[in-house]
C-alpha atoms as a PDB file:
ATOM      1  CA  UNK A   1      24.344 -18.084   0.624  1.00  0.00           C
ATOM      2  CA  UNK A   2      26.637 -19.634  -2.514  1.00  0.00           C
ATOM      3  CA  UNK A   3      28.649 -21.525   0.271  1.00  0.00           C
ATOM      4  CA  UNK A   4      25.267 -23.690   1.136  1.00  0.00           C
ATOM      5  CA  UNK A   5      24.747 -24.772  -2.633  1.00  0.00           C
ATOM      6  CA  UNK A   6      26.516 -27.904  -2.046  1.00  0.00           C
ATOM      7  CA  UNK A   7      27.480 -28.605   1.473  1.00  0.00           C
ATOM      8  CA  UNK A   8      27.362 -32.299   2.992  1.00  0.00           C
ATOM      9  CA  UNK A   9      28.460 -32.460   7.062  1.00  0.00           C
ATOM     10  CA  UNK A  10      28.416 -36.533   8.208  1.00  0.00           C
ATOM     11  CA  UNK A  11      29.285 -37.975  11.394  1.00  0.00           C
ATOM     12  CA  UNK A  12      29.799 -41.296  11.039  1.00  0.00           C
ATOM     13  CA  UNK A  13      32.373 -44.198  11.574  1.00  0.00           C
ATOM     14  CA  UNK A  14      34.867 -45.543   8.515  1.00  0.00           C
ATOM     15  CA  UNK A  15      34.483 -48.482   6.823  1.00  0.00           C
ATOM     16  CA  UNK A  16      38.276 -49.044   5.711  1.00  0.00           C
ATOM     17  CA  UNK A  17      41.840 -47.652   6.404  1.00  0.00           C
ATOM     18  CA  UNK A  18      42.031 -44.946   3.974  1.00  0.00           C
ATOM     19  CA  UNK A  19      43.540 -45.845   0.385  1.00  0.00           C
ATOM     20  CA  UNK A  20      46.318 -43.571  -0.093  1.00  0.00           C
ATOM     21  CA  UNK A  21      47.629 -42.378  -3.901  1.00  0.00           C
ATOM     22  CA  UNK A  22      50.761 -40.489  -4.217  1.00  0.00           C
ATOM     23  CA  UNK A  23      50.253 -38.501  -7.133  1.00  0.00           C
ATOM     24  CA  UNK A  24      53.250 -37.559  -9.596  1.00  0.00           C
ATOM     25  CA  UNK A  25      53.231 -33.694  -8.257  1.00  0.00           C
ATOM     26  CA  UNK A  26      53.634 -35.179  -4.900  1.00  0.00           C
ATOM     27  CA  UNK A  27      50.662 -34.239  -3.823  1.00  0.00           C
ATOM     28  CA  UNK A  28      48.408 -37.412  -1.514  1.00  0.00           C
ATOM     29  CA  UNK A  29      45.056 -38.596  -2.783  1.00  0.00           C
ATOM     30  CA  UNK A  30      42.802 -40.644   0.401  1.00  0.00           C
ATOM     31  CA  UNK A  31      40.046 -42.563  -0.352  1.00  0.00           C
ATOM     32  CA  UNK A  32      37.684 -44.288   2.398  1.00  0.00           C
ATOM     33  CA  UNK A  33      34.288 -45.071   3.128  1.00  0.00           C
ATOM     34  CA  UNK A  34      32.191 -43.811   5.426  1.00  0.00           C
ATOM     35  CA  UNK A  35      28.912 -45.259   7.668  1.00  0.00           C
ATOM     36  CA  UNK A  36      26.180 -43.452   9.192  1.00  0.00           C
ATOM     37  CA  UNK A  37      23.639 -44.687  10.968  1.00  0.00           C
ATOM     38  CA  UNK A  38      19.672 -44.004  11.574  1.00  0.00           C
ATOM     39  CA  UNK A  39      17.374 -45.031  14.126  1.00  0.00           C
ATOM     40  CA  UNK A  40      13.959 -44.749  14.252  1.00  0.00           C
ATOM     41  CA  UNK A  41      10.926 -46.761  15.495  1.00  0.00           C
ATOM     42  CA  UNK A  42       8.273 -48.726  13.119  1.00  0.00           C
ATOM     43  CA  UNK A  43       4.713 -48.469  12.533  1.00  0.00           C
ATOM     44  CA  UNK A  44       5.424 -52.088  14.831  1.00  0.00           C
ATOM     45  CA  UNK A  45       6.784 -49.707  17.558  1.00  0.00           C
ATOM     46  CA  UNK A  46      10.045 -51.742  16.857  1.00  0.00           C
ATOM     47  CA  UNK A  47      13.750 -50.012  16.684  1.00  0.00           C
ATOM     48  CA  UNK A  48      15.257 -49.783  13.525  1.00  0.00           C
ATOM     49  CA  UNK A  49      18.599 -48.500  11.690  1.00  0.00           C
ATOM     50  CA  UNK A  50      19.474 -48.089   8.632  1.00  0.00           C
ATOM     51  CA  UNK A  51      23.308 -47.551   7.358  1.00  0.00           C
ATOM     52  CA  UNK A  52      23.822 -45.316   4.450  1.00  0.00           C
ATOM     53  CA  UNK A  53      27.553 -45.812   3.115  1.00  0.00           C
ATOM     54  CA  UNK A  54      29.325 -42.644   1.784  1.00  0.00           C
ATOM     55  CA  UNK A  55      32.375 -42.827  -0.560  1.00  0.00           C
ATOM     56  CA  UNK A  56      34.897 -40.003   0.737  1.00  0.00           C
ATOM     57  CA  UNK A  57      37.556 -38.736  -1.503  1.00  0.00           C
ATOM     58  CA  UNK A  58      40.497 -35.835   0.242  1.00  0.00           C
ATOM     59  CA  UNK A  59      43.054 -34.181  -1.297  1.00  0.00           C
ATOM     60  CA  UNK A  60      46.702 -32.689  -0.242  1.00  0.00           C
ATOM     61  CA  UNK A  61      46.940 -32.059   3.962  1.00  0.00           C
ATOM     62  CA  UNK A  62      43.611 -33.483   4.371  1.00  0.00           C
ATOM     63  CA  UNK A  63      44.457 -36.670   2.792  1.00  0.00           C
ATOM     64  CA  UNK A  64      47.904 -36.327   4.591  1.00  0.00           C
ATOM     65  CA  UNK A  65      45.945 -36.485   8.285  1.00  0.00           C
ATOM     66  CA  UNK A  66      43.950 -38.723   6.780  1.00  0.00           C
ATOM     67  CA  UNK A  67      46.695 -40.825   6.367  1.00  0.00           C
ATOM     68  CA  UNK A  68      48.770 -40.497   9.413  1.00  0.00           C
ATOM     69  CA  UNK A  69      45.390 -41.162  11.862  1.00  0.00           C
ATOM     70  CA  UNK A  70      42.383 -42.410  10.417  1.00  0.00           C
ATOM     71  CA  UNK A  71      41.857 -46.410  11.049  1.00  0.00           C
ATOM     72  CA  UNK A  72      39.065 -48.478  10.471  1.00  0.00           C
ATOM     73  CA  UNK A  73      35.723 -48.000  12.817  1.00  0.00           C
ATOM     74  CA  UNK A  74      37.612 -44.390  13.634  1.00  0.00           C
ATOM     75  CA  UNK A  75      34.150 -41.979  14.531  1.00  0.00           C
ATOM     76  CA  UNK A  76      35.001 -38.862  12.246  1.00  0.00           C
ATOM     77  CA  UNK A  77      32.990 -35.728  10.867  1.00  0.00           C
ATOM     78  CA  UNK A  78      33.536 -34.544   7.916  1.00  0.00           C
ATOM     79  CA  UNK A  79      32.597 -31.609   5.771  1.00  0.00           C
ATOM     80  CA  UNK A  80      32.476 -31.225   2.117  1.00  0.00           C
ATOM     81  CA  UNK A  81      30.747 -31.155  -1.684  1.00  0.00           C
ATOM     82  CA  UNK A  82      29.324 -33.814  -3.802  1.00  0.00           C
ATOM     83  CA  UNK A  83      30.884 -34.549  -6.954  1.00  0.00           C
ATOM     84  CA  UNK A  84      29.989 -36.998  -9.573  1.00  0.00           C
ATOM     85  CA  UNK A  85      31.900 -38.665 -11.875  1.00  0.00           C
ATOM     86  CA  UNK A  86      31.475 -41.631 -14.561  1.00  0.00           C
ATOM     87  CA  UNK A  87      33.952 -44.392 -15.783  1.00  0.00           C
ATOM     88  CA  UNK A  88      35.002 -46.900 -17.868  1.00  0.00           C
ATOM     89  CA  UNK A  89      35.587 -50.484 -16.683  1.00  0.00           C
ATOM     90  CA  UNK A  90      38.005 -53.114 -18.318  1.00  0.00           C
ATOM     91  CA  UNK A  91      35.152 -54.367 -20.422  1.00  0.00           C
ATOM     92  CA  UNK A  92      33.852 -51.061 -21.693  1.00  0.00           C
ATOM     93  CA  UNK A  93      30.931 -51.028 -19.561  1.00  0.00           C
ATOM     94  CA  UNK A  94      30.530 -47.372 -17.907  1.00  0.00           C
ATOM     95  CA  UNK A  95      29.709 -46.551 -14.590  1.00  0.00           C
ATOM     96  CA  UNK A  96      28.607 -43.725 -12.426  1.00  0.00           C
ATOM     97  CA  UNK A  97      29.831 -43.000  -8.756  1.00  0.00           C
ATOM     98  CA  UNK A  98      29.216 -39.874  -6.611  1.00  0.00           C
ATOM     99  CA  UNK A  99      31.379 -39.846  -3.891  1.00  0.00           C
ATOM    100  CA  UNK A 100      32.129 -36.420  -1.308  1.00  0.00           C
ATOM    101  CA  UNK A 101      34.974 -34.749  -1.572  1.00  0.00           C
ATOM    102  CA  UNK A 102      36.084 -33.898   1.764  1.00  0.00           C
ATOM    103  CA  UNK A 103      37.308 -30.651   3.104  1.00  0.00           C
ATOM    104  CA  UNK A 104      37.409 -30.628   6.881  1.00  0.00           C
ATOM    105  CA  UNK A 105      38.037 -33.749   8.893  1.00  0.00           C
ATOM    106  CA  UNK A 106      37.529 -34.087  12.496  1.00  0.00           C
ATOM    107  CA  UNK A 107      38.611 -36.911  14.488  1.00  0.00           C
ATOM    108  CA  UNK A 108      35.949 -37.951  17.345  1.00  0.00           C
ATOM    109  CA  UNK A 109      35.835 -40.529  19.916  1.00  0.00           C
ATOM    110  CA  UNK A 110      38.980 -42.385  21.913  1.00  0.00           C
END
């Protein structure tokens, strides 16, 4: 049961070509972002979806595929944990981002 503490699975389609960082080590940072979409009907009996955007962050050989095959509108699923970080912009002002780190990436579609 510890593995389901904090588990996030999306399908969804990317918003970017990955941003890849080469890291001294030589180890590859990707980072993209990610859209999934819901449908569901009104009180109006009307269609509508809503897009949630994801920020995905993968390290090593998933950043590597990452790299080598993932394009913008690409449908993926991915697998991973939330994280949640905080930082400082140029004019002092701190912010907070939680982004997913990814673990498992599955390319879907043509």
């Amino acid at each position: 049961m510890n593995a389901l503490k904090n588990k996030v699975q999306l399908i969804g389609n990317l918003g970017n070509d990955p941003e890849i960082i080469a890291m001294e080590n030589g180890s590859k940072l990707a980072k993209f972002s990610m859209a999934t979409n819901e449908s569901y009907k009104n009180a109006s009996g009307e269609r509508v979806t809503e897009t949630q955007w994801h920020n995905i962050v993968a390290w090593g050989k998933t950043a590597e595929i990452a790299e080598n095959y993932l394009v913008k509108g690409k449908e993926i699923a991915i697998e991973g944990k939330l994280t949640s970080r905080s930082y400082e912009t140029k004019d002092g002002d701190k912010r907070y981002i939680t982004e997913i780190r990814c673990t498992e990436l599955l390319m879907l579609g043509k």
